[in-house]
N, C-alpha and C. Protein backbone atom coordinates (compact mmCIF):
# COMPACT_ATOMS: atom_id res chain seq x y z
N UNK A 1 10.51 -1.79 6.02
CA UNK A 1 10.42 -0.62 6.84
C UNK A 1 8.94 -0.26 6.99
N UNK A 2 8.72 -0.10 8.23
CA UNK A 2 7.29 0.42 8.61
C UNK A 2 6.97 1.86 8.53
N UNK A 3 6.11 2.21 7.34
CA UNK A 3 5.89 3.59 7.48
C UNK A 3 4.90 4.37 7.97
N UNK A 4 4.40 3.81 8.95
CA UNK A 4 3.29 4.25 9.33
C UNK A 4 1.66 3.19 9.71
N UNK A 5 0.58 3.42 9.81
CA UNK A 5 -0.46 2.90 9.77
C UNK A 5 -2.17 4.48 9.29
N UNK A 6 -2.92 3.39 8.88
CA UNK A 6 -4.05 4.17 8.83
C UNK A 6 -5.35 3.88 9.28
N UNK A 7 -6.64 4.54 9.02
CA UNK A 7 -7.73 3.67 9.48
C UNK A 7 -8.64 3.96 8.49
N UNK A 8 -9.64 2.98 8.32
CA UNK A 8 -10.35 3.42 7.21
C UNK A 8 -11.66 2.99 7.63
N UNK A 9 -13.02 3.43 7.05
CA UNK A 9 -14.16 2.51 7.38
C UNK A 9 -14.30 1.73 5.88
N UNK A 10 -15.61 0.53 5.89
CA UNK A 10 -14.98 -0.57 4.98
C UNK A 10 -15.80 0.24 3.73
N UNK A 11 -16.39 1.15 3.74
CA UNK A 11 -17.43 1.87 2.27
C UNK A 11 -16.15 2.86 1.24
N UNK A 12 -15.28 3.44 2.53
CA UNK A 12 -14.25 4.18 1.43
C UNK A 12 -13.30 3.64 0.34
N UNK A 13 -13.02 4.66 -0.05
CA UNK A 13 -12.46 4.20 -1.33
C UNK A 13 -10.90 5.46 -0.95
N UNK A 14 -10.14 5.24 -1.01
CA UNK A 14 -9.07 6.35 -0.13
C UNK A 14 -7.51 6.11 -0.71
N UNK A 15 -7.19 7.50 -1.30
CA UNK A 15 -5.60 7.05 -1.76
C UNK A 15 -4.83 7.48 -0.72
N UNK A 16 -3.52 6.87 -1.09
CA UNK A 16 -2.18 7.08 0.43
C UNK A 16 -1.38 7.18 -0.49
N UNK A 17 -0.73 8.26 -0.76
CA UNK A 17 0.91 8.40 -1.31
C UNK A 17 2.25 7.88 -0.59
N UNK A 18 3.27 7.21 -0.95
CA UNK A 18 4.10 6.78 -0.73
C UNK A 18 5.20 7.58 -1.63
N UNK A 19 6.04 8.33 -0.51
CA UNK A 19 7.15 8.82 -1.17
C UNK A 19 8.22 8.11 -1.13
N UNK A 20 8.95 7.98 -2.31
CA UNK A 20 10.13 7.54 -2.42
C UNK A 20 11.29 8.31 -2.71
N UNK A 21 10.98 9.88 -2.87
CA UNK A 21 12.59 10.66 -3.15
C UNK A 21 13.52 10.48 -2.14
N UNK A 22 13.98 10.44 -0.94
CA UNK A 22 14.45 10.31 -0.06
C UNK A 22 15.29 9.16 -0.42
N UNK A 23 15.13 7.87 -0.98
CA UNK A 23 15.54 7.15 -1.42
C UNK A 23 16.55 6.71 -2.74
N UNK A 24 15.61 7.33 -3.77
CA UNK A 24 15.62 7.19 -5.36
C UNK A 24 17.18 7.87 -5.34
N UNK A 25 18.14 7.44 -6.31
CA UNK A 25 18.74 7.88 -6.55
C UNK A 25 18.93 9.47 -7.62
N UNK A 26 19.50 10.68 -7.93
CA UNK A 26 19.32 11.39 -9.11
C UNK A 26 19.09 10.73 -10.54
N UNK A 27 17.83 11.32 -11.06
CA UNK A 27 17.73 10.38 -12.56
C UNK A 27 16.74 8.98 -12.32
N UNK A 28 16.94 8.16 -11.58
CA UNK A 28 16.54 7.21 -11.73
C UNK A 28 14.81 7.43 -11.33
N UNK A 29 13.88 6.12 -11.87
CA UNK A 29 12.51 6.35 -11.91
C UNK A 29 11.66 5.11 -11.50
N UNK A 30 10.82 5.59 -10.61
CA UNK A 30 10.11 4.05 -10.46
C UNK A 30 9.75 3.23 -11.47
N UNK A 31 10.13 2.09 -11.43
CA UNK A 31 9.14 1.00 -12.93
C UNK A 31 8.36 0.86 -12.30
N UNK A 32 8.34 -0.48 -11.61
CA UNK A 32 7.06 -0.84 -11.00
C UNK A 32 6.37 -0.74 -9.67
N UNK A 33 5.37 -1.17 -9.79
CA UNK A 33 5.24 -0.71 -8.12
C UNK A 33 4.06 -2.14 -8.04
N UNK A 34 4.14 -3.27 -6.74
CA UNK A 34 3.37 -4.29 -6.51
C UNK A 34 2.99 -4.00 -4.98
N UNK A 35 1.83 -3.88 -4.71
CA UNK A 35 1.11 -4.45 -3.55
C UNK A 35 0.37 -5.41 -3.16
N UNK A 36 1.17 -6.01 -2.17
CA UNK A 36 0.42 -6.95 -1.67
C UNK A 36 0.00 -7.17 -0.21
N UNK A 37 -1.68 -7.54 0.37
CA UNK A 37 -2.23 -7.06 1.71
C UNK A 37 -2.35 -8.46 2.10
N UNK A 38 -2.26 -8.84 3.52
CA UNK A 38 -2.69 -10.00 4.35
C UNK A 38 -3.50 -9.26 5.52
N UNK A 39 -3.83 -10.49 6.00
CA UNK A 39 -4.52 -10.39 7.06
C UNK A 39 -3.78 -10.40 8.36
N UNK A 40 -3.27 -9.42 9.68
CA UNK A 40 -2.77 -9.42 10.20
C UNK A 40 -2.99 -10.99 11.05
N UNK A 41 -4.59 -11.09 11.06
CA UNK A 41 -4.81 -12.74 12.51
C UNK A 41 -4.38 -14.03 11.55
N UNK A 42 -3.79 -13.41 10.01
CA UNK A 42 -3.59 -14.83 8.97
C UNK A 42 -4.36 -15.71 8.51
N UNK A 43 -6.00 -15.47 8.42
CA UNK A 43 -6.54 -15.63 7.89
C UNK A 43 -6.41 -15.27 6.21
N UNK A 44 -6.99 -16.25 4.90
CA UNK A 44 -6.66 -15.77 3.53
C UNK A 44 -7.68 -14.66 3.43
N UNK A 45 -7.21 -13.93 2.51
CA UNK A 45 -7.51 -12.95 2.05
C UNK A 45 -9.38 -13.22 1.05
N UNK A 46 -10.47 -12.24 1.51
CA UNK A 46 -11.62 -12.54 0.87
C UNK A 46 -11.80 -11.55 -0.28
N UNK A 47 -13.11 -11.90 -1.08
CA UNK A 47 -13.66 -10.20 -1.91
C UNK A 47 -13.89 -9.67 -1.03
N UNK A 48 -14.63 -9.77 0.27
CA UNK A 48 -14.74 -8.15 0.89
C UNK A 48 -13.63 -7.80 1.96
N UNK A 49 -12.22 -8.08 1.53
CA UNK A 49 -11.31 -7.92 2.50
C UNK A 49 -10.84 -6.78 2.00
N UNK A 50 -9.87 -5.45 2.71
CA UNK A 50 -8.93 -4.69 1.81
C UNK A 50 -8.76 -4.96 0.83
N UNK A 51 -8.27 -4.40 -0.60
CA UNK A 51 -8.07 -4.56 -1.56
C UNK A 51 -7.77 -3.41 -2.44
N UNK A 52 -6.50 -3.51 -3.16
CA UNK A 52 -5.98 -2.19 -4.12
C UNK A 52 -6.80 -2.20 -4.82
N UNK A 53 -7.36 -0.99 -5.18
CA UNK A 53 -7.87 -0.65 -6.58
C UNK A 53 -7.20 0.13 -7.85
N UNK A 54 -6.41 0.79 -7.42
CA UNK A 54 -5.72 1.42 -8.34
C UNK A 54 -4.58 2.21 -7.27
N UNK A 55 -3.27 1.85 -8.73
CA UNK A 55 -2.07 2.35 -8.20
C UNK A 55 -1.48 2.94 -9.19
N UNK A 56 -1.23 4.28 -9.03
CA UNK A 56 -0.50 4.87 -9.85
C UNK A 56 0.79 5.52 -9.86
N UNK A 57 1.59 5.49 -10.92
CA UNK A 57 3.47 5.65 -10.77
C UNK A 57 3.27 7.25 -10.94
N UNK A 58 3.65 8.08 -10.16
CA UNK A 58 4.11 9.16 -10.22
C UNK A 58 5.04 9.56 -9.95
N UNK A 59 6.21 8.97 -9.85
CA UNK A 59 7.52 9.19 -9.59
C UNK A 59 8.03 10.63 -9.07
N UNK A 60 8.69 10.81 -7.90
CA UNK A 60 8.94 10.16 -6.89
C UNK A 60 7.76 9.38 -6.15
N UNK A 61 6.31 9.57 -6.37
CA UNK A 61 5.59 9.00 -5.26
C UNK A 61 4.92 7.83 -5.96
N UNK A 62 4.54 6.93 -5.42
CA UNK A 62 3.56 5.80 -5.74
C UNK A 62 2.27 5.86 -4.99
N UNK A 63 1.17 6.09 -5.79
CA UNK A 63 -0.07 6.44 -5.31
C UNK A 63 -0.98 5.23 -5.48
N UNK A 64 -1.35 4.91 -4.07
CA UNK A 64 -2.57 3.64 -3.35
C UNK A 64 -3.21 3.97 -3.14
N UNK A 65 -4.47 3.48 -4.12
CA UNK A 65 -5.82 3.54 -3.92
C UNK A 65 -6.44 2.39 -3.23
N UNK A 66 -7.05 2.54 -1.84
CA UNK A 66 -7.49 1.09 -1.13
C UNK A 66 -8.92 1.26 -1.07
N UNK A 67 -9.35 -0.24 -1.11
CA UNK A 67 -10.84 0.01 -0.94
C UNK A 67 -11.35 -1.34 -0.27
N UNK A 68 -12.36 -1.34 0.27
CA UNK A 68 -13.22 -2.47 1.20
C UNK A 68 -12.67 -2.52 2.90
N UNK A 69 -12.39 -3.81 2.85
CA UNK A 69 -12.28 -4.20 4.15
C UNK A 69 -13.28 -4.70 5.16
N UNK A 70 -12.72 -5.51 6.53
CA UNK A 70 -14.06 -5.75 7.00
C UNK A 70 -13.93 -5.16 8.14
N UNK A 71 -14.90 -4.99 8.65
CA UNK A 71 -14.69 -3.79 10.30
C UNK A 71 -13.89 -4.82 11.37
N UNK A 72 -13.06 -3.77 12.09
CA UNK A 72 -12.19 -4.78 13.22
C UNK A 72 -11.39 -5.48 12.48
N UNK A 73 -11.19 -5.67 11.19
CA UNK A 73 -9.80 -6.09 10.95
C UNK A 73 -8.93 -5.75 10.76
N UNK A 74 -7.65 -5.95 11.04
CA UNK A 74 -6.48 -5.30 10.50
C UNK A 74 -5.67 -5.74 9.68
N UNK A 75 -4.60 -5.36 8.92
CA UNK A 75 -3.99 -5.40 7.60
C UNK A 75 -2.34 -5.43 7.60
N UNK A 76 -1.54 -5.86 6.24
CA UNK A 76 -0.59 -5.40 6.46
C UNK A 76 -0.56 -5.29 5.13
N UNK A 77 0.17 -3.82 4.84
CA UNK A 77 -0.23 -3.82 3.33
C UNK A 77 1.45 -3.38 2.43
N UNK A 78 2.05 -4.63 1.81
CA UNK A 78 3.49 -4.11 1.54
C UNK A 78 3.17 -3.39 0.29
N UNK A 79 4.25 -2.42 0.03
CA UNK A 79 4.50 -1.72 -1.46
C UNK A 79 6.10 -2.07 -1.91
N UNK A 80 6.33 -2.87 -3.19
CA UNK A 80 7.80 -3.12 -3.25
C UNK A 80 7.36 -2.00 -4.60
N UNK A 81 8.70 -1.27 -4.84
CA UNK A 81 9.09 -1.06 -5.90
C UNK A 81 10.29 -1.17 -6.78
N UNK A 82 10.40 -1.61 -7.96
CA UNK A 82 11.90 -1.61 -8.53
C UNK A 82 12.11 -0.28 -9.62
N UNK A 83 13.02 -0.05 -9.35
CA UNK A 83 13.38 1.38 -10.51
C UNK A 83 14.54 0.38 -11.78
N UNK A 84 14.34 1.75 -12.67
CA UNK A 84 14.86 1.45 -14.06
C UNK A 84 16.29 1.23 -13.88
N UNK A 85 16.74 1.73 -12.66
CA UNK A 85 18.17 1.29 -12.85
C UNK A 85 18.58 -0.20 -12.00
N UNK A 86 17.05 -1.03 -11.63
CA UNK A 86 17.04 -2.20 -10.74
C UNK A 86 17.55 -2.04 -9.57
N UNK A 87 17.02 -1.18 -9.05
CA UNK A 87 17.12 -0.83 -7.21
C UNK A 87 15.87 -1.71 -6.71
N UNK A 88 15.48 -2.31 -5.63
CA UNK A 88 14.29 -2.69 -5.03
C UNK A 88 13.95 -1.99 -3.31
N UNK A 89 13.17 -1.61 -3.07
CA UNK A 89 12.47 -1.11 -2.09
C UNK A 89 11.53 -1.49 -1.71
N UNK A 90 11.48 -1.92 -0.66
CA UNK A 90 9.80 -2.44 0.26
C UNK A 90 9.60 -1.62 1.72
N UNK A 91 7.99 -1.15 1.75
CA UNK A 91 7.78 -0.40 2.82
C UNK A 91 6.59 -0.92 3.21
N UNK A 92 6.50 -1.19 4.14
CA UNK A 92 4.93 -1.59 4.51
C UNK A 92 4.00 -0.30 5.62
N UNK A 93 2.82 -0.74 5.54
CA UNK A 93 2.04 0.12 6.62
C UNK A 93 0.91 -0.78 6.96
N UNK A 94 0.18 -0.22 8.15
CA UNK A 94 -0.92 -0.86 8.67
C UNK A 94 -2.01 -0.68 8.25
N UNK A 95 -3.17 -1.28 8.17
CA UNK A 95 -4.08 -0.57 7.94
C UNK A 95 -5.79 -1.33 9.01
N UNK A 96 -6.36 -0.31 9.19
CA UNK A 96 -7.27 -1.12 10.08
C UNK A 96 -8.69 -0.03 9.47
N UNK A 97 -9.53 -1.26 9.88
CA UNK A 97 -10.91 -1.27 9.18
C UNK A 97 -11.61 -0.90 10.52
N UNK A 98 -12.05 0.30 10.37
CA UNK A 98 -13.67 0.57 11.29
C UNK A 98 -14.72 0.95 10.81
N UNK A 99 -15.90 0.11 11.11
CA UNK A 99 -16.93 0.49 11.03
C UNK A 99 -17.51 1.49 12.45
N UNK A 100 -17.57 3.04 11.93
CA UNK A 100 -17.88 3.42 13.16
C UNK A 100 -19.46 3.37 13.16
């Protein structure tokens, strides 16, 4: 599921919350949470491409910290998560790099 897109220039460093209550069942809690970014033209992924820096479980939300990128490129950046009672969820969003 596509939740959206963002824009970033490539120096920030910028978190995006991802809610999941809407989803989650009562009780149950995120375990994990994996992201993984490509390159929308499919080129592999570099050091100065997008890249998570930190993600943190705050249940209901999963908090993405992104950082780099190269200007004019764009992204696709999935978030799966599985909860303790082994539910799985994947949401993706866009993300595009400007150097203004």
């Amino acid at each position: 599921m596509n939740i959206g897109s963002i824009t970033k220039q490539p120096a920030e460093v910028l978190d995006y919350d991802i809610d999941f209550s809407e989803w989650l069942r009562a009780g149950d809690t995120l375990q994990t949470i994996n992201v993984d970014i490509t390159r929308l033209d499919g080129v592999a992924i570099s050091t100065d491409d997008l890249a998570t820096k930190y993600v943190i479980n705050s249940t209901p939300i999963a908090k993405i910290w992104l950082e780099k990128g190269l200007g004019g490129q764009s992204y696709k950046v999935e978030v799966t998560t599985t909860t303790r009672e082994g539910r799985t969820k994947q949401v993706e969003l866009r993300a595009r790099v400007r150097d203004y």
